[in-house]
Each structure stands twice: as C-alpha cells, then as structure tokens.
C-alpha atoms as a PDB file:
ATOM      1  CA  UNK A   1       0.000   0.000   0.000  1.00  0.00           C
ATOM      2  CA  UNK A   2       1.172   3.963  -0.598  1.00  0.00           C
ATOM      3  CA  UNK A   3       0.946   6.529   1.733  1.00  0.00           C
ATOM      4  CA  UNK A   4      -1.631   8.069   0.043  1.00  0.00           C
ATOM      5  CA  UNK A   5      -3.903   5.426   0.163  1.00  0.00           C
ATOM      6  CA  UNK A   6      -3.455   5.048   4.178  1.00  0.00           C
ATOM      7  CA  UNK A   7      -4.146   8.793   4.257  1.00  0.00           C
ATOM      8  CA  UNK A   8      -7.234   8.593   2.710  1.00  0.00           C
ATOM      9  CA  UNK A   9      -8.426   5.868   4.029  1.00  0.00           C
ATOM     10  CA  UNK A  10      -8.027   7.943   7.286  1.00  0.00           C
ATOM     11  CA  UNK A  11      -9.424  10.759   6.179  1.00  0.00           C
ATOM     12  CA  UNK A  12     -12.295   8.797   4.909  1.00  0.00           C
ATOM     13  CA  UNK A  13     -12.816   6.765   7.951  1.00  0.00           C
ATOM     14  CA  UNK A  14     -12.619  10.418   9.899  1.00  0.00           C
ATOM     15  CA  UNK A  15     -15.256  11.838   8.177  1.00  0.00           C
ATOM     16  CA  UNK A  16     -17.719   8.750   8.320  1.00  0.00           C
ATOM     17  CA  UNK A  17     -17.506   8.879  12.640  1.00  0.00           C
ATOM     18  CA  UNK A  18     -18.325  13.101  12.291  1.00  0.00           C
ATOM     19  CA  UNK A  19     -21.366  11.708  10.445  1.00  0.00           C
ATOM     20  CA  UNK A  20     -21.853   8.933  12.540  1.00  0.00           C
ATOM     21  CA  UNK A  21     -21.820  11.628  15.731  1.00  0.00           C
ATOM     22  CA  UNK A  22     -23.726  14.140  13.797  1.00  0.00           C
ATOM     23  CA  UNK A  23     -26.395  11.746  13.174  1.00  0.00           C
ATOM     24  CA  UNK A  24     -25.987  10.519  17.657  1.00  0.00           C
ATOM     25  CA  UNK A  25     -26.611  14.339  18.478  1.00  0.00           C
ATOM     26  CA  UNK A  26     -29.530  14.583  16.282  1.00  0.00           C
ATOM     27  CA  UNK A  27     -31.415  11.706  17.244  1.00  0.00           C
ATOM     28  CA  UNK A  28     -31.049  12.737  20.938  1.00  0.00           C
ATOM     29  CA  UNK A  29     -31.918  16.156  20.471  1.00  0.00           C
ATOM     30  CA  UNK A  30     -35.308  14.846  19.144  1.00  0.00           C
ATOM     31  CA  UNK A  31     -35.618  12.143  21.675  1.00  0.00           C
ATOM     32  CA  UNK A  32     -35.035  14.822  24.474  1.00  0.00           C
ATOM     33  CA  UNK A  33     -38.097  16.852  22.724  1.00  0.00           C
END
C-alpha cells in the first residue's frame, strides 16, 4: 500500500464517525423533545 492510500483511508474513515456523531446528536436532540 502507498501513503496516500493510508491517508485517505483515514481521512475517509474520519469523516464517516463526524457523520456517525452528527447523526448521535440529532437523534437525541429529538428524543429529548
């Protein structure tokens, strides 16, 4: 494997747990409503 394909893999897999948490918070927000 390159760097560059580590990198973005852990770039990638960075991004997909901020919209894993992103989509956390928002489905507490509306269960605390």
């Amino acid at each position: 494997r390159t760097l560059g394909d580590a990198v973005r893999a852990r770039s990638w897999y960075r991004e997909f747990r901020e919209i894993v948490l992103m989509c956390v918070v928002y489905n507490i927000k509306r269960a605390v409503k």
